[in-house]
Each structure stands twice: as C-alpha cells, then as structure tokens.
C-alpha atoms as a PDB file:
ATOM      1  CA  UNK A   1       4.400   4.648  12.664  1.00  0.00           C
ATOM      2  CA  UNK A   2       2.966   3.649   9.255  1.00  0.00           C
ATOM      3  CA  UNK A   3       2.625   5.507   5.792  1.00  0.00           C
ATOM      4  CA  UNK A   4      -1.140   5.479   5.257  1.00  0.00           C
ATOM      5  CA  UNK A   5      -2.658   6.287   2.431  1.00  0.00           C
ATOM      6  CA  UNK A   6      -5.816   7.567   1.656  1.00  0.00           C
ATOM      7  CA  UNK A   7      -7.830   7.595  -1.467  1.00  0.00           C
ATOM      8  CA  UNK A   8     -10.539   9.511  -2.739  1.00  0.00           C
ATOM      9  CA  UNK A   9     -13.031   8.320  -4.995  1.00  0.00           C
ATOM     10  CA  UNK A  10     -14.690   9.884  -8.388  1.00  0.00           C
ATOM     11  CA  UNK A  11     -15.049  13.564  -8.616  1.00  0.00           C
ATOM     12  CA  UNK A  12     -12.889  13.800  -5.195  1.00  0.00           C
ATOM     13  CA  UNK A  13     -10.208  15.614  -3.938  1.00  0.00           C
ATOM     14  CA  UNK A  14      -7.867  15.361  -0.584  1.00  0.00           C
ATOM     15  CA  UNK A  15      -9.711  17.224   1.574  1.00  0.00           C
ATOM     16  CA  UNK A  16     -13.429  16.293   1.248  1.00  0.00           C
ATOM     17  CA  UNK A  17     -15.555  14.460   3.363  1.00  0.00           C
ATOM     18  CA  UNK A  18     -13.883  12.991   6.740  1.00  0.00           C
ATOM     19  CA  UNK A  19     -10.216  13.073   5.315  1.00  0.00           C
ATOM     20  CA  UNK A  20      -9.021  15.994   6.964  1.00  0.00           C
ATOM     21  CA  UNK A  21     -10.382  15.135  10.224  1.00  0.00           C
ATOM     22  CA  UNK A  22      -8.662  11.468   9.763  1.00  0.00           C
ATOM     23  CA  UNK A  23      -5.076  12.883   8.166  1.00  0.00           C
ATOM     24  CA  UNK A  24      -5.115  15.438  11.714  1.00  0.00           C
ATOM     25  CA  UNK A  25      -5.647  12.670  13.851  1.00  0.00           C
ATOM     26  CA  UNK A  26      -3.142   9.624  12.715  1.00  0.00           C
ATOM     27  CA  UNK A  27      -0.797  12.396  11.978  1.00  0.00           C
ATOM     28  CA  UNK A  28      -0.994  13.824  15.531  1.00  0.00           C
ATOM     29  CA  UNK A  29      -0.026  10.213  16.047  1.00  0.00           C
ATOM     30  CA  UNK A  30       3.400  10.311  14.056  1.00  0.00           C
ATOM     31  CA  UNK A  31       1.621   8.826  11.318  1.00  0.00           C
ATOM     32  CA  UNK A  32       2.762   9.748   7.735  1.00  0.00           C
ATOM     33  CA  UNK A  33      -0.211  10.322   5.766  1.00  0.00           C
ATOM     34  CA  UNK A  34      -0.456  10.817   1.891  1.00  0.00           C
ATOM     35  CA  UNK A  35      -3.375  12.103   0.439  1.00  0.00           C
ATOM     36  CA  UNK A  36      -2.951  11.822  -3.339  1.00  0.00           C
ATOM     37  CA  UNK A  37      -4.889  13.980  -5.336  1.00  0.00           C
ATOM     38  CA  UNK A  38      -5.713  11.741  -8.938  1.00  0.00           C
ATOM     39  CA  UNK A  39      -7.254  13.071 -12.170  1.00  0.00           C
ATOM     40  CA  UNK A  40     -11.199  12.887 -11.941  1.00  0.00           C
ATOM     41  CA  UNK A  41     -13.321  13.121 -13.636  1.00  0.00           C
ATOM     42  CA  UNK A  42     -11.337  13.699 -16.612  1.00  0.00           C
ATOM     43  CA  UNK A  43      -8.582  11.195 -17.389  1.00  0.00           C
ATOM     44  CA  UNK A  44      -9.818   9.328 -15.127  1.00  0.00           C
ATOM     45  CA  UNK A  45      -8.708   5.510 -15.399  1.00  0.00           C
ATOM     46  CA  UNK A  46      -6.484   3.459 -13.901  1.00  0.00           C
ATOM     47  CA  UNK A  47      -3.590   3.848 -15.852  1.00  0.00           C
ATOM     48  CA  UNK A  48      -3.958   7.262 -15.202  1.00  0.00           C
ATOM     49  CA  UNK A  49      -4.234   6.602 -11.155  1.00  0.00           C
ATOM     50  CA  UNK A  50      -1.486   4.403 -10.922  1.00  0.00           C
ATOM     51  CA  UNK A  51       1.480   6.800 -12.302  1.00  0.00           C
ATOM     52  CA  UNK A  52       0.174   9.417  -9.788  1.00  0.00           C
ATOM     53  CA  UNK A  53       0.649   7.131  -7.360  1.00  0.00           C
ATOM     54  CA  UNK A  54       4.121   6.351  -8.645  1.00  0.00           C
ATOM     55  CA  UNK A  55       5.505   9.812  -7.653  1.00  0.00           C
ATOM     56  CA  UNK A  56       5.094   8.376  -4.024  1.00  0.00           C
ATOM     57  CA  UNK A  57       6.887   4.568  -5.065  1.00  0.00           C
ATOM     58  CA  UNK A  58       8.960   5.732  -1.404  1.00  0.00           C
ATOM     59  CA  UNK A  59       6.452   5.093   0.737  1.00  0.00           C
ATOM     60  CA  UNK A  60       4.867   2.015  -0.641  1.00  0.00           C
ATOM     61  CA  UNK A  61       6.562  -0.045   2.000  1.00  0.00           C
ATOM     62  CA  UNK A  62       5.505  -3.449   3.507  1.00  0.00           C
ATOM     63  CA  UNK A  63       4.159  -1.613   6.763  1.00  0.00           C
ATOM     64  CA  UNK A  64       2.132   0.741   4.639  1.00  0.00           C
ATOM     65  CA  UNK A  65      -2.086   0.714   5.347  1.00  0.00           C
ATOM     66  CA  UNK A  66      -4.843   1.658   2.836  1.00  0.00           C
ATOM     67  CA  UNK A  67      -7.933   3.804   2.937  1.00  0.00           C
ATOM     68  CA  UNK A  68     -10.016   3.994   0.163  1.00  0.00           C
ATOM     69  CA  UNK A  69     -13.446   5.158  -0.313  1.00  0.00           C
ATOM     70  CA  UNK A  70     -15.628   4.751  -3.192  1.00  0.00           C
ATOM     71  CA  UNK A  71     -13.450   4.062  -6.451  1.00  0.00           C
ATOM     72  CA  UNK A  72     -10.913   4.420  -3.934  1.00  0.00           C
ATOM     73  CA  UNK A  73     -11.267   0.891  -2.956  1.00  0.00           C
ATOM     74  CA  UNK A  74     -11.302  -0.405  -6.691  1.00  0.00           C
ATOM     75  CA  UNK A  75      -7.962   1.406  -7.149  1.00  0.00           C
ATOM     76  CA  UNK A  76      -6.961  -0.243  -3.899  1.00  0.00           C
ATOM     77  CA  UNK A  77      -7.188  -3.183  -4.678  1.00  0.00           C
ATOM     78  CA  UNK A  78      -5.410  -2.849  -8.157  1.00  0.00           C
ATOM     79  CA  UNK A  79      -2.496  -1.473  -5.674  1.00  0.00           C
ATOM     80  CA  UNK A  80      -2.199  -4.586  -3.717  1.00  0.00           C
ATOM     81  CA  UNK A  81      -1.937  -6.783  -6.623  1.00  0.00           C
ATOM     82  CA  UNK A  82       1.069  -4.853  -6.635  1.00  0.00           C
ATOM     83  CA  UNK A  83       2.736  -3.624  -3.478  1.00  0.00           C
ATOM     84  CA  UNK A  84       1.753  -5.722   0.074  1.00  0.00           C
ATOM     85  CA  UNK A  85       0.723  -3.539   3.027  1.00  0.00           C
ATOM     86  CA  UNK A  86      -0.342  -4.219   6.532  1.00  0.00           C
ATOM     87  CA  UNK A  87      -4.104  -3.150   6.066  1.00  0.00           C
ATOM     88  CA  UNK A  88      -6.691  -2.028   4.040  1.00  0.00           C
ATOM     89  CA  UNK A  89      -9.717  -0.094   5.248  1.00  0.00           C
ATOM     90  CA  UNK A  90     -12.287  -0.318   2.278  1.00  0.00           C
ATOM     91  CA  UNK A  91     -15.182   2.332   3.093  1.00  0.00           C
ATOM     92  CA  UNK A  92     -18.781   2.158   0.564  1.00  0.00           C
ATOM     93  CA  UNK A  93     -16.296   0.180  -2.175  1.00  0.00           C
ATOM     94  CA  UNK A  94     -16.872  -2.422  -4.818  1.00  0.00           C
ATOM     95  CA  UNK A  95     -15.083  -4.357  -7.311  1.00  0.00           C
ATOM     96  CA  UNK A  96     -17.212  -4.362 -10.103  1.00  0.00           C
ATOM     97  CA  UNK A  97     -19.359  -1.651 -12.123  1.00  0.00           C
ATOM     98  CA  UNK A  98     -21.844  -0.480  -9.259  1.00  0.00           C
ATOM     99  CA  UNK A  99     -24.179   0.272 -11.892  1.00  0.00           C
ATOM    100  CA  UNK A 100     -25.050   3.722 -11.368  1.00  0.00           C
ATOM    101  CA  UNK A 101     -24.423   6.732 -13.278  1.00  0.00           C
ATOM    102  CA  UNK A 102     -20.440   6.823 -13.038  1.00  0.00           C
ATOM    103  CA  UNK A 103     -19.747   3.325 -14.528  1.00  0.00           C
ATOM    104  CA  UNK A 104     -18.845   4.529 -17.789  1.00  0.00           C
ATOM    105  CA  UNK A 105     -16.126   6.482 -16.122  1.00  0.00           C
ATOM    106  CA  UNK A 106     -14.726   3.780 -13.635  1.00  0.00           C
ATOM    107  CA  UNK A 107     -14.891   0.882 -16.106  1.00  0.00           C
ATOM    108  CA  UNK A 108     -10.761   0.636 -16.387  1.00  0.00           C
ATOM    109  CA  UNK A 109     -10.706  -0.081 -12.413  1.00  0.00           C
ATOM    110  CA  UNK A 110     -13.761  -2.243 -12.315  1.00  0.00           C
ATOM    111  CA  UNK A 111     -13.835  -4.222 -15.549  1.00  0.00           C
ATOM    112  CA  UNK A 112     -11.126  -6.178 -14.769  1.00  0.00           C
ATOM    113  CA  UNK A 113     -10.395  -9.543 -13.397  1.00  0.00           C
ATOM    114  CA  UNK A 114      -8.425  -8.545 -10.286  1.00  0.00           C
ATOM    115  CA  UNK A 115      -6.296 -11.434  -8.391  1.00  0.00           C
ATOM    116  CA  UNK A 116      -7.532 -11.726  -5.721  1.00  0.00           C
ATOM    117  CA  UNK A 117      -5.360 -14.745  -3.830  1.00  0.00           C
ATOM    118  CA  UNK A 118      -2.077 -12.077  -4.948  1.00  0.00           C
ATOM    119  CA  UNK A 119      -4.288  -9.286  -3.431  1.00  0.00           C
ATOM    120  CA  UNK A 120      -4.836 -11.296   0.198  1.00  0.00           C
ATOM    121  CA  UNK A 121      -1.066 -12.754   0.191  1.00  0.00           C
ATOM    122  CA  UNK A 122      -0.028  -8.986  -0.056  1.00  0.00           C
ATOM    123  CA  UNK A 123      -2.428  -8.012   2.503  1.00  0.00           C
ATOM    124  CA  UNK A 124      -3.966 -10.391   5.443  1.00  0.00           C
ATOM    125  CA  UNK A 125      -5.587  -7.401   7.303  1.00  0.00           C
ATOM    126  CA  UNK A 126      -9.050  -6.007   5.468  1.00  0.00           C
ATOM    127  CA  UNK A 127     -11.674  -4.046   6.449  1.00  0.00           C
ATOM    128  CA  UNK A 128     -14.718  -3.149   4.379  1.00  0.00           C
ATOM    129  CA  UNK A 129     -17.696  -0.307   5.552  1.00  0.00           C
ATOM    130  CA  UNK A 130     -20.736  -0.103   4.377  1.00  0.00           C
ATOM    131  CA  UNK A 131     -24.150   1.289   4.689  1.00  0.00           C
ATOM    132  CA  UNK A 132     -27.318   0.364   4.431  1.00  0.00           C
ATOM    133  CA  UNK A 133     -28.520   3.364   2.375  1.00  0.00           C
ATOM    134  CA  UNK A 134     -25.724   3.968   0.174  1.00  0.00           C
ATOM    135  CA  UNK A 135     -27.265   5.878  -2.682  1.00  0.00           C
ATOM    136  CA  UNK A 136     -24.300   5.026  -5.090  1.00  0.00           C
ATOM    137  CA  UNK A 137     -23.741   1.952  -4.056  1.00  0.00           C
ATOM    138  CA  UNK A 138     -25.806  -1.096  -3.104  1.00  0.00           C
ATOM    139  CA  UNK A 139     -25.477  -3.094   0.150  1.00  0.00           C
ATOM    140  CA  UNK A 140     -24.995  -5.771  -2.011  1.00  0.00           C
ATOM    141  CA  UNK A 141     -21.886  -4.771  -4.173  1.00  0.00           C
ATOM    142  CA  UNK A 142     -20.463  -3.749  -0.516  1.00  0.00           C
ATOM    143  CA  UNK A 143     -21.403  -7.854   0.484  1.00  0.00           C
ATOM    144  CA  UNK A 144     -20.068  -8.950  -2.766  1.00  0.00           C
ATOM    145  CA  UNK A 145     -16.521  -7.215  -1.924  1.00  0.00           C
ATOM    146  CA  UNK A 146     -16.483  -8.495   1.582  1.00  0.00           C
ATOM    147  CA  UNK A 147     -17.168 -12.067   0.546  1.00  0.00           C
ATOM    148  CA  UNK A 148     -14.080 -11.691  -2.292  1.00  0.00           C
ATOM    149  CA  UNK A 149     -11.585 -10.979   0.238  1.00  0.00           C
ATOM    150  CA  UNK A 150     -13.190 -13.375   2.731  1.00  0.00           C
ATOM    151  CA  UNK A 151     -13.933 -10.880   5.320  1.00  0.00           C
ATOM    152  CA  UNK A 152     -17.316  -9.694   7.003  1.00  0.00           C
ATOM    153  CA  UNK A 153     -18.686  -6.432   6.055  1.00  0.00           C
ATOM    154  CA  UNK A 154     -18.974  -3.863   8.710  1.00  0.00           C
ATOM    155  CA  UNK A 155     -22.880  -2.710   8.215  1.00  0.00           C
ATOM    156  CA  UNK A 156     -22.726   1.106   9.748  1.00  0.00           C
ATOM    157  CA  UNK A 157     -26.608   1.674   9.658  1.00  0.00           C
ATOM    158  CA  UNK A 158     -28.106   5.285   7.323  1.00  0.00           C
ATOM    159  CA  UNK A 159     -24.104   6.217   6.486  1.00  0.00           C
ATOM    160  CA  UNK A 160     -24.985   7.026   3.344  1.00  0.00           C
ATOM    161  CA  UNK A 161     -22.171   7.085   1.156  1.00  0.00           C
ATOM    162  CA  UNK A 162     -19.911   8.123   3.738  1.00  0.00           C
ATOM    163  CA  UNK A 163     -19.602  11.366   2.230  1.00  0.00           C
ATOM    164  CA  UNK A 164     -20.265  15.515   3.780  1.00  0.00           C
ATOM    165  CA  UNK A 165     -23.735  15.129   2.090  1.00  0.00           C
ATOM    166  CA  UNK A 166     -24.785  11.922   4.867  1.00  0.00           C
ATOM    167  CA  UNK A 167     -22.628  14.349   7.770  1.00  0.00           C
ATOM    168  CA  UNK A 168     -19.289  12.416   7.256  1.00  0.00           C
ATOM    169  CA  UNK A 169     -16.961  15.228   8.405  1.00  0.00           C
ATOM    170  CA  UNK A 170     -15.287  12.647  10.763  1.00  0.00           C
ATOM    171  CA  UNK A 171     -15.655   8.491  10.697  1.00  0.00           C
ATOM    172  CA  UNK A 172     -14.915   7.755  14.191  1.00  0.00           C
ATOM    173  CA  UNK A 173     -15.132   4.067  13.843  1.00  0.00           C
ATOM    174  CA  UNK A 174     -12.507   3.844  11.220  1.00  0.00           C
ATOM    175  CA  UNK A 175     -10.389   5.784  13.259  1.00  0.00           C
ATOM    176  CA  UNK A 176     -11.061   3.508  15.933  1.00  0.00           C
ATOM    177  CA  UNK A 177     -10.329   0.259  13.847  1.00  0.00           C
ATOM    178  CA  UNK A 178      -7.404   1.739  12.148  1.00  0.00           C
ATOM    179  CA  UNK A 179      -5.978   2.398  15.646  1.00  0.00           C
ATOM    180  CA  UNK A 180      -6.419  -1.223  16.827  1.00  0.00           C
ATOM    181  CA  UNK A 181      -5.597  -2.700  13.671  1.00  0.00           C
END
C-alpha cells in the first residue's frame, strides 16, 4: 500500500476528468490516495502549489507514487527535486511553456531550470502519456519530457488531452501500469 498522489492541472479540481474513477479503484485496493485541491487559476504559481502540498508533508514518504496531468506534471516534477517516490505517472505533461493560451499563468512551474539528475535519483520509475491530438499540448513537448527523464513516451492514439471533453471519465491503461508498476 502506497500514498499516491494525484494532481490536477490548470483550472482543475479533484474530481474532474478520470480522477474519481482512479481514487475508487487504488483505494478499493488499500491505497491511500490524496487528491489536493491547489489555487487555479488565481494564485496560481508554484510557490503557491507547493505550501498546499505542505499540509500533507506526512505522506510524502519514500514509497509514495505521482500522478499528474497537465501542469500537474510540471508541479511534479518540482516535487521530486524535493521528496523521492517510487513512481511517477506523467499524463499530456511538459516541462516547459507549451505555448498555448495558459503560459502566462504556468510560467513559475515551467520557466525554470529543473534538475533533472536530482529529479531521476529521487525517482527511477517514470511514466509519461501522451496523445497524438492533444489540443493543449503538442506531441512534441510530450517527446521533449520523455527524452528529459530518459524514458519512452507512451503514444495513446486521439486521447486528446486526457480530459471529460476527449471521454476520459476512466484511463484504464494508467490504472493498468500503475498496478504493475
């Protein structure tokens, strides 16, 4: 049993898109799931981000996996320069301005120069989604992320952004890969 985290991305909340189907099922499985809920749009930065996630210092443990999606993965990764963890599941992410319209508002997690040989000695075990049609995000940025952390991007073909709006209500695969990770 693990404490897994799992972070939203700009404009989000808890329980959009397939993170209520995912916190049922891993918590069904004894897993203890935490589901922060950060300031967005407004005061939205990483500052910001990281003293929410401060109320739950507890359960930032060795063991401990990652989910993020969107700016969920930016904030991620600012974690594990941090805190090491067993995994990290990095769904439609990047690590540097995506260059759509919410750049202005993300640039304190993405204009930065994050570290990345302390990020992969905290954490040997990624995983990064991404889709072919993203319309936030290009396939690219996705490719650029994977190739940072030395990993190979998982292409999940016409996902969209992984969001309700492409019919992400559940992600079975990252269940799946969680599961066997």
């Amino acid at each position: 049993m693990s404490n897994i985290f799992i972070i939203h991305g700009v404009g989000g909340h808890p329980q959009e898109n397939w993170n209520n189907w995912l916190t049922q099922k891993l918590q069904a499985l004894g897993h203890n799931v935490i589901v922060p809920q950060f300031p967005t749009p407004e005061n939205q930065t990483l500052d910001n981000w990281l003293a929410v996630l401060d109320k739950y210092k507890k359960y930032l443990t060795p063991d401990m996996v990652f989910i993020g999606h969107s700016l969920g993965v930016a904030f991620t990764l600012s974690v594990l320069e941090k805190y090491p963890a067993k995994a990290a599941f990095l769904v439609a992410g990047f690590d540097c301005p995506p260059k759509n319209q919410f750049d202005e508002s993300m640039k304190t997690f993405t204009e930065k120069k994050f570290d990345w040989n302390k990020i992969k000695s905290n954490c040997q075990n990624f995983m990064v989604f991404h889709s072919d049609n993203d319309p936030y995000v290009k396939l690219e940025t996705g490719q650029k992320l994977a190739d940072d952390l030395g990993v190979k991007l998982t292409l999940v073909k016409n996902a969209g952004h992984f969001n309700s709006a492409a019919g992400y209500d559940k992600f079975e695969l990252l269940l799946e890969k969680i599961l066997y990770s």
